[in-house]
N, C-alpha and C. Protein backbone atom coordinates (compact mmCIF):
# COMPACT_ATOMS: atom_id res chain seq x y z
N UNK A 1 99.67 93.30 103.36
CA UNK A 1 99.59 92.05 102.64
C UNK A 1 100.53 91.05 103.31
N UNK A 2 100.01 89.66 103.55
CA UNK A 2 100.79 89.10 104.23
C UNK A 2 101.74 88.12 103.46
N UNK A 3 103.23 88.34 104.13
CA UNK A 3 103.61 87.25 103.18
C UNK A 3 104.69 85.98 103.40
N UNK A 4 105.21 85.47 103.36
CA UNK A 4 106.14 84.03 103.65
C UNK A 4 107.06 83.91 102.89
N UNK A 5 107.93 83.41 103.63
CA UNK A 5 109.46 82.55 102.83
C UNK A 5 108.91 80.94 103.50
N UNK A 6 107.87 80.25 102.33
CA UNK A 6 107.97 78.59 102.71
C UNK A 6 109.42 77.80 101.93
N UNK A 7 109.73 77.05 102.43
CA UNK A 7 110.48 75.94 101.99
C UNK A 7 109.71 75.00 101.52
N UNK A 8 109.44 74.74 100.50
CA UNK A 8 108.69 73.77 99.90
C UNK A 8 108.26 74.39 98.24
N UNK A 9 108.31 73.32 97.16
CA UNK A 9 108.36 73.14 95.84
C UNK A 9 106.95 73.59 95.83
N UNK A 10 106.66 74.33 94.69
CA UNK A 10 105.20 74.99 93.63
C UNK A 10 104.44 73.34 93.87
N UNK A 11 104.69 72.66 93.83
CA UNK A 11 103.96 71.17 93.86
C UNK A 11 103.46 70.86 94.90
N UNK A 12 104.34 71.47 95.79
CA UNK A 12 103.93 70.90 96.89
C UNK A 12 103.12 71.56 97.56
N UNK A 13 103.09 73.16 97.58
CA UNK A 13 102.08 73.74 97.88
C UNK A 13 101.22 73.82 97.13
N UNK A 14 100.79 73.48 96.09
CA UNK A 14 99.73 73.66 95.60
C UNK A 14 98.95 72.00 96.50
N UNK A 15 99.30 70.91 96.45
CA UNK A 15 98.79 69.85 97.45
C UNK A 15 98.36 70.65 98.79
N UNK A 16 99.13 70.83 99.00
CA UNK A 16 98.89 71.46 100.68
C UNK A 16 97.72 72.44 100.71
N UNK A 17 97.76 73.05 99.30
CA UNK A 17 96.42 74.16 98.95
C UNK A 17 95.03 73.51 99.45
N UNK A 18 95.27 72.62 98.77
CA UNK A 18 93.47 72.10 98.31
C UNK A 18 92.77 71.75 99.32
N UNK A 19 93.07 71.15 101.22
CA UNK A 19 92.19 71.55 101.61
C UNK A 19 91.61 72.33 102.37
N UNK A 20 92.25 73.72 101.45
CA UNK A 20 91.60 75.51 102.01
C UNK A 20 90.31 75.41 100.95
N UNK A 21 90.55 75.00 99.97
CA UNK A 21 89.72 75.52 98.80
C UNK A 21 87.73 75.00 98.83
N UNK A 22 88.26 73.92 99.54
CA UNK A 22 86.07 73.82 98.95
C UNK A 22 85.27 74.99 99.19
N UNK A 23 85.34 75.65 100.19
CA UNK A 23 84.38 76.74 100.52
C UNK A 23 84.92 77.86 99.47
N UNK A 24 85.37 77.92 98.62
CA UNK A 24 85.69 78.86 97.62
C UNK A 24 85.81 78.44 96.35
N UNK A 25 85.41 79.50 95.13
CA UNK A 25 85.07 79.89 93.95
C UNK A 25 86.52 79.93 93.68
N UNK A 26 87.33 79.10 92.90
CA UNK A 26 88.39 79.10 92.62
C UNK A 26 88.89 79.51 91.28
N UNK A 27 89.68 80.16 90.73
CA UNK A 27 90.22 80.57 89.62
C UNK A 27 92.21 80.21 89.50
N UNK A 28 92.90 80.35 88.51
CA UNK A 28 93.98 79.79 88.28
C UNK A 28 94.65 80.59 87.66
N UNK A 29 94.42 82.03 87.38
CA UNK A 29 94.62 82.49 85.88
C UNK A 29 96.04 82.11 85.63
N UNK A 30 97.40 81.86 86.47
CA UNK A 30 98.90 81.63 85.82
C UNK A 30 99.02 80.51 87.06
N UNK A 31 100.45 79.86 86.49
CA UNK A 31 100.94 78.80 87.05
C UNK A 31 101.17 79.93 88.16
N UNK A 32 101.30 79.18 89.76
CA UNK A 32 101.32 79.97 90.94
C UNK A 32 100.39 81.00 91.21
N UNK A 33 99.23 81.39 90.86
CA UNK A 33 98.41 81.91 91.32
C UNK A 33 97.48 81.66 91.48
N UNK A 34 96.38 82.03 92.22
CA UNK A 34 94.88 81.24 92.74
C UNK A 34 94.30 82.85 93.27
N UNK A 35 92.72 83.21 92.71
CA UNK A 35 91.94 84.03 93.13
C UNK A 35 91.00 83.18 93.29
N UNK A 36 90.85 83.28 94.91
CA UNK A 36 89.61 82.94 95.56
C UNK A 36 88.16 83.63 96.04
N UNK A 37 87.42 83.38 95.55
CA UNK A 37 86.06 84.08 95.33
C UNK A 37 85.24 83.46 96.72
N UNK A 38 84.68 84.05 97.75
CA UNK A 38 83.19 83.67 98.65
C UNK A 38 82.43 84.91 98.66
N UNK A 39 81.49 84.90 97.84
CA UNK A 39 80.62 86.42 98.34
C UNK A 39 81.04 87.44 97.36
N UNK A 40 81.48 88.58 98.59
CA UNK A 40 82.04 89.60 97.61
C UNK A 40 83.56 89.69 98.58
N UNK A 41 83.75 88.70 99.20
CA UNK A 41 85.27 88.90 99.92
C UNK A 41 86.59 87.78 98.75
N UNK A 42 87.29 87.93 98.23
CA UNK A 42 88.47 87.44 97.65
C UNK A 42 90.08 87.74 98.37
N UNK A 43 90.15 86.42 98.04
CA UNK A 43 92.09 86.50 98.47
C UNK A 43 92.68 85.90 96.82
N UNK A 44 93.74 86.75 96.85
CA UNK A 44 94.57 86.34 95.52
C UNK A 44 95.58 85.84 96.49
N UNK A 45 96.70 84.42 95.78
CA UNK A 45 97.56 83.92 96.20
C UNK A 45 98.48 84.04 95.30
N UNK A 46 99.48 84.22 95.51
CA UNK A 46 100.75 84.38 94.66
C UNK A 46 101.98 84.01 94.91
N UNK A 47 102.66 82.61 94.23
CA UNK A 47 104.06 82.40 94.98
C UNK A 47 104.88 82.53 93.62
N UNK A 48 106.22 82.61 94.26
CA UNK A 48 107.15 83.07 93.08
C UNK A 48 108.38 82.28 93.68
N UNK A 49 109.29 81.78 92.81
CA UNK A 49 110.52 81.02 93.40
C UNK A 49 111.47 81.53 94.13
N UNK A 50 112.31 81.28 95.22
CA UNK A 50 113.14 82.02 95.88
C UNK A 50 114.23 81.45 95.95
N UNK A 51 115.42 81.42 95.71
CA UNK A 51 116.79 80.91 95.78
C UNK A 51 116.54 79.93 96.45
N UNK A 52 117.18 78.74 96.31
CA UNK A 52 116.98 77.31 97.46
C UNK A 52 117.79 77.73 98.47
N UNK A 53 117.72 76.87 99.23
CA UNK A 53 118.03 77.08 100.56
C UNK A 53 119.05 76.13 100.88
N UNK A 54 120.41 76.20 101.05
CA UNK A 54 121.42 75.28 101.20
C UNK A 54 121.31 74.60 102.65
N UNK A 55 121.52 73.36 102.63
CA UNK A 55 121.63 73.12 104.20
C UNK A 55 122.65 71.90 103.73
N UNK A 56 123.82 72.20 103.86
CA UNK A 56 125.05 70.93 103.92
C UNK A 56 124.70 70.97 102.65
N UNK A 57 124.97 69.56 102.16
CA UNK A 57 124.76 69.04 100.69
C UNK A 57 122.95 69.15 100.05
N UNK A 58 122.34 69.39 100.70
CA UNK A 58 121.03 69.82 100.84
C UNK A 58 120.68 71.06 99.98
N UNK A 59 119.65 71.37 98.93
CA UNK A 59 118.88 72.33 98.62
C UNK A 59 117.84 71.95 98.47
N UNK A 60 116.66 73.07 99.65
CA UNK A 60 115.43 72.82 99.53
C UNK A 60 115.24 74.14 98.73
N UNK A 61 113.96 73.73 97.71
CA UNK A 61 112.80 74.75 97.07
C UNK A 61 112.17 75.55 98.34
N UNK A 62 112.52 77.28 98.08
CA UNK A 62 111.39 78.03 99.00
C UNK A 62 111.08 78.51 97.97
N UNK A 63 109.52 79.04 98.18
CA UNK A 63 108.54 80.10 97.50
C UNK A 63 108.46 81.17 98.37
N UNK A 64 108.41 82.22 97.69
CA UNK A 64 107.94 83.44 98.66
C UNK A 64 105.93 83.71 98.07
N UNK A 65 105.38 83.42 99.14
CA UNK A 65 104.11 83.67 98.86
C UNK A 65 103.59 84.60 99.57
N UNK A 66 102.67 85.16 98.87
CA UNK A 66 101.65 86.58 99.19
C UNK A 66 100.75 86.47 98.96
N UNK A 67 99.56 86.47 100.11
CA UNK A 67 98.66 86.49 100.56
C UNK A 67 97.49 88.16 100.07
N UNK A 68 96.71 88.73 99.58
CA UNK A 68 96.01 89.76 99.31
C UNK A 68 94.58 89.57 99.54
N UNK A 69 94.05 90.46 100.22
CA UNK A 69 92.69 90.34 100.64
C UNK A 69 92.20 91.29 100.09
N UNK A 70 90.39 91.39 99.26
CA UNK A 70 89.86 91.81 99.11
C UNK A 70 88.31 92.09 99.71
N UNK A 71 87.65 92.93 100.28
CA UNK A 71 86.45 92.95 101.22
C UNK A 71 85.74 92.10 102.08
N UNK A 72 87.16 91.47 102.77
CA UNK A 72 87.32 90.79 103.87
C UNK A 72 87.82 91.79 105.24
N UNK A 73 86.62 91.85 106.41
CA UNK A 73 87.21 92.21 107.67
C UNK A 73 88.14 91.75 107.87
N UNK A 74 88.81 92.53 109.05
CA UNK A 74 90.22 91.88 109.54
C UNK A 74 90.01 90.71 110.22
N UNK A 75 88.51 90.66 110.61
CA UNK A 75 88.75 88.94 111.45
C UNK A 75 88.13 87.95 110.39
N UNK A 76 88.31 88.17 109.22
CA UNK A 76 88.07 87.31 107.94
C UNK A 76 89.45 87.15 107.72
N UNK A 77 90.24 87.98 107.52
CA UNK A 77 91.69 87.71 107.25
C UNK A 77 92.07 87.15 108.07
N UNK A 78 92.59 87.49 109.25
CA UNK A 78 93.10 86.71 110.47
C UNK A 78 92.76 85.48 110.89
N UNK A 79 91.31 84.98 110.37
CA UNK A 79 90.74 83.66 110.48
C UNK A 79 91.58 83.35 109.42
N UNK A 80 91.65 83.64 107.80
CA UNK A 80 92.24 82.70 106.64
C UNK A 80 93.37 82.31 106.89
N UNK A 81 94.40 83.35 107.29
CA UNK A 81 95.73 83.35 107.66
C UNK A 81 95.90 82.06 108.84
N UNK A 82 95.30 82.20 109.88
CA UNK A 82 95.20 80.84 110.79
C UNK A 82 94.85 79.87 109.97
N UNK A 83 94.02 79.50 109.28
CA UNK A 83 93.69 78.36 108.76
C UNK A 83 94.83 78.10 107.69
N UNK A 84 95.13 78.85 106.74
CA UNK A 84 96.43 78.72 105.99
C UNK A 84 97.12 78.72 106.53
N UNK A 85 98.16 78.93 107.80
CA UNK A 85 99.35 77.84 108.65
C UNK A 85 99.27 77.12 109.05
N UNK A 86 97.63 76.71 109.66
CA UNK A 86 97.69 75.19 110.23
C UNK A 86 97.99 74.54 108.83
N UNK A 87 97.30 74.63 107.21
CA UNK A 87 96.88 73.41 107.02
C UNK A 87 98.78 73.63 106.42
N UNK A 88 99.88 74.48 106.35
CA UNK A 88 101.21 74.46 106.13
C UNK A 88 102.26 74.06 107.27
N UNK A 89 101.50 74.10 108.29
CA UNK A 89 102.60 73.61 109.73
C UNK A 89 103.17 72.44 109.68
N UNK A 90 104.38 72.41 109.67
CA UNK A 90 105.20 70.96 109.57
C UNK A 90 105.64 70.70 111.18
N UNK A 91 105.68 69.81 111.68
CA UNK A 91 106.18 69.48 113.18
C UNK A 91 107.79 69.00 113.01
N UNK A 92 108.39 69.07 113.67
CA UNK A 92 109.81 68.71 113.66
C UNK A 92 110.47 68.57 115.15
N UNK A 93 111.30 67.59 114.72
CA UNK A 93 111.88 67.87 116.02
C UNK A 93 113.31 66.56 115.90
């Protein structure tokens, strides 16, 4: 199961969510979770709060999120997973 330490607020990923979602049958059942339905393949999403992250006078919101696949090949997963970091990639510099 794949999973992340993002820096970024429940708000904000859920924005950043939406455009994974058209090609999927979406469900909500709790605040921070999303079961995604195509076919008979599903991913459940799940983030949960993680201590902020101090930087100087600075605290950012991380989530730890987990990723779960259901009767998805591995190159169904490995495709979602790519597409879920592009649409989370921040550039910096």
């Amino acid at each position: 199961m794949p999973q992340f330490a993002m820096t970024l607020a429940l708000p904000e990923f859920e924005r950043q969510l939406q455009p994974l979602l058209p090609d999927w049958l979406v469900q909500q059942p709790a605040d921070g979770c999303w079961h995604l339905q195509q076919g008979e393949r599903s991913v459940d999403i799940r983030c949960r709060p993680l201590p902020a992250l101090q930087v100087g006078i600075l605290q950012l919101p991380r989530l730890d999120v987990a990723i779960e696949f259901s009767g998805a090949s591995a190159e169904q997963q490995a495709a979602f997973i790519d597409d879920f970091q592009r649409h989370f990639r921040r550039g910096g510099g």
